[in-house]
PDB file of N, CA and C in Angstrom:
ATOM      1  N   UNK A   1      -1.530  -8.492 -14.818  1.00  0.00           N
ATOM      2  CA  UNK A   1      -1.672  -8.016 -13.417  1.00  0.00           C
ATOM      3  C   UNK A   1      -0.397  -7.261 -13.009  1.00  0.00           C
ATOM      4  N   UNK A   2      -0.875  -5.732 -12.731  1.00  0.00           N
ATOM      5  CA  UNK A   2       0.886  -5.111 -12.082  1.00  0.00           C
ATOM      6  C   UNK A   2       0.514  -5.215 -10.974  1.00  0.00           C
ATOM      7  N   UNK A   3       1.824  -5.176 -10.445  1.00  0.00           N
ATOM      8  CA  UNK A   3       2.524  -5.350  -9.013  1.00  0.00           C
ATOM      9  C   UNK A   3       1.943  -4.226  -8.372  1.00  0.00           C
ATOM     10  N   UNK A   4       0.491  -4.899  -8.074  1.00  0.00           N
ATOM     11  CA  UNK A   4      -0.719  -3.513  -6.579  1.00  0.00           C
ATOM     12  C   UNK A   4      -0.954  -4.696  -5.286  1.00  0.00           C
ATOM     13  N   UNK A   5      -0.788  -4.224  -4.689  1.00  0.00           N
ATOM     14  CA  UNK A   5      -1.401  -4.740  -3.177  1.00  0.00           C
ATOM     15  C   UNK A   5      -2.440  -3.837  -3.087  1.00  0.00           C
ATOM     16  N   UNK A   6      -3.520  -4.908  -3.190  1.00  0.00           N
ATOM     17  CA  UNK A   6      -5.117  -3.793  -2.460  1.00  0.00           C
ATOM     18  C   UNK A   6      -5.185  -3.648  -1.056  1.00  0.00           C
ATOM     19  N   UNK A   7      -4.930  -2.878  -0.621  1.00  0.00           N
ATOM     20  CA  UNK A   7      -5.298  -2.587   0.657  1.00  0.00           C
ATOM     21  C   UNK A   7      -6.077  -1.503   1.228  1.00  0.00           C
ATOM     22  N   UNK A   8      -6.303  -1.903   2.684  1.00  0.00           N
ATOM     23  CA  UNK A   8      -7.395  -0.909   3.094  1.00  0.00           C
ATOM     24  C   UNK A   8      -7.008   0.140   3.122  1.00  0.00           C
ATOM     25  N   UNK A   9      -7.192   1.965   2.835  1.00  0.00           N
ATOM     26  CA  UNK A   9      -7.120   3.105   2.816  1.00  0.00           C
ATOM     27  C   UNK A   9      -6.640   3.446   4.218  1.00  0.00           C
ATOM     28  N   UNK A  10      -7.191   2.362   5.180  1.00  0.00           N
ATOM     29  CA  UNK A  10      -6.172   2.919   6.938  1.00  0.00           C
ATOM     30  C   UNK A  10      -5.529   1.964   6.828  1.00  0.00           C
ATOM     31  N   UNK A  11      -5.127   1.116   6.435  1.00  0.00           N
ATOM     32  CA  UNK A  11      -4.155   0.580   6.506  1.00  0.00           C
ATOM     33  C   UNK A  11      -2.688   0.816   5.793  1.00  0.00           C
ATOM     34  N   UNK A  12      -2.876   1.537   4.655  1.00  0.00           N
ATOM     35  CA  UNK A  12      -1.737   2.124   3.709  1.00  0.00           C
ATOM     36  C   UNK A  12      -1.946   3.588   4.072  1.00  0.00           C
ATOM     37  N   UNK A  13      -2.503   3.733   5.267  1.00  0.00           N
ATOM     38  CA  UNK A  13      -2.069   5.359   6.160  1.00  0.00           C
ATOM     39  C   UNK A  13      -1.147   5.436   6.484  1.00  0.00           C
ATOM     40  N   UNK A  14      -0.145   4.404   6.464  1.00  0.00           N
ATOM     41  CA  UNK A  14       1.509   4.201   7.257  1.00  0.00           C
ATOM     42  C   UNK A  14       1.985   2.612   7.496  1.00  0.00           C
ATOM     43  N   UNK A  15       0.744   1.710   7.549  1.00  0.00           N
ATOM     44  CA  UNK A  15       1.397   0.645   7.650  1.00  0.00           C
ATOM     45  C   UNK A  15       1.671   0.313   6.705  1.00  0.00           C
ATOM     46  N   UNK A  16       1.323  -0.214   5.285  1.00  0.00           N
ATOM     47  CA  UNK A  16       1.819  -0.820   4.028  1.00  0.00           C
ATOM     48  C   UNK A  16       2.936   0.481   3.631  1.00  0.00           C
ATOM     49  N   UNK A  17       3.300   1.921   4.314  1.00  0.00           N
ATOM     50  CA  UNK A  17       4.141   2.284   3.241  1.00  0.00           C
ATOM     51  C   UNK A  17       5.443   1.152   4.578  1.00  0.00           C
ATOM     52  N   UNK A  18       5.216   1.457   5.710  1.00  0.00           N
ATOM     53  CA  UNK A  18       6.640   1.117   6.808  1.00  0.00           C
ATOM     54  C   UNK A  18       6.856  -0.348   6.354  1.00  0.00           C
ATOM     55  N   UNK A  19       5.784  -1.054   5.627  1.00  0.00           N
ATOM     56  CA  UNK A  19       6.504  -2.685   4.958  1.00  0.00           C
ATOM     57  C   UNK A  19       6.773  -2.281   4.144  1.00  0.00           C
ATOM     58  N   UNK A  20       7.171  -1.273   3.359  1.00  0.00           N
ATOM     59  CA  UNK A  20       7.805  -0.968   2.109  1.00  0.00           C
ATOM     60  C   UNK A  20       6.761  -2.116   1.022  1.00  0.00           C
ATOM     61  N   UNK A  21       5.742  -1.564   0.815  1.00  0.00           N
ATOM     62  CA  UNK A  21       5.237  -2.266  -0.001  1.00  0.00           C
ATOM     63  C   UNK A  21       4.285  -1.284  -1.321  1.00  0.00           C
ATOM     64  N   UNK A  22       4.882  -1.469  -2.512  1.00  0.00           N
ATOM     65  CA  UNK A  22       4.889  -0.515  -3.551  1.00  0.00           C
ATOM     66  C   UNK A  22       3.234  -0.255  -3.778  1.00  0.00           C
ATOM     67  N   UNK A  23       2.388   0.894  -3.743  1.00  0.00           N
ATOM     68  CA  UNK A  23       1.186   1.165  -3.526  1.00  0.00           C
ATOM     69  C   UNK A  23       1.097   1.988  -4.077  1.00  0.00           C
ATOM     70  N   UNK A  24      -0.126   2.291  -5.418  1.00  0.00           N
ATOM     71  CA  UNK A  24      -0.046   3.762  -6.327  1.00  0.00           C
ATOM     72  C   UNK A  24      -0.849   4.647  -5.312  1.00  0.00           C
ATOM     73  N   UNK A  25      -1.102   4.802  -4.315  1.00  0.00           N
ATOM     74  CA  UNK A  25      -1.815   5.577  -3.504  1.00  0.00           C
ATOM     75  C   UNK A  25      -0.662   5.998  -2.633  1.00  0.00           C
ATOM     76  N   UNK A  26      -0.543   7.408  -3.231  1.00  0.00           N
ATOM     77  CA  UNK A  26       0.179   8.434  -2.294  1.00  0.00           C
ATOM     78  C   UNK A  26      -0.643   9.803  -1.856  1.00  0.00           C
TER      79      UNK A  26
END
């Protein structure tokens, strides 16, 4: 398992990047 947080697509619109939380979706 690598280091992904699944998260919702509006939610890593700005909130998961401002927790600094590493996400292959840029």
């Amino acid at each position: 398992m690598e280091e992904r947080i699944v998260v919702d697509p509006r939610v890593l619109r700005g909130k998961a990047v401002i927790k600094g939380t590493r996400i292959p979706v840029y």
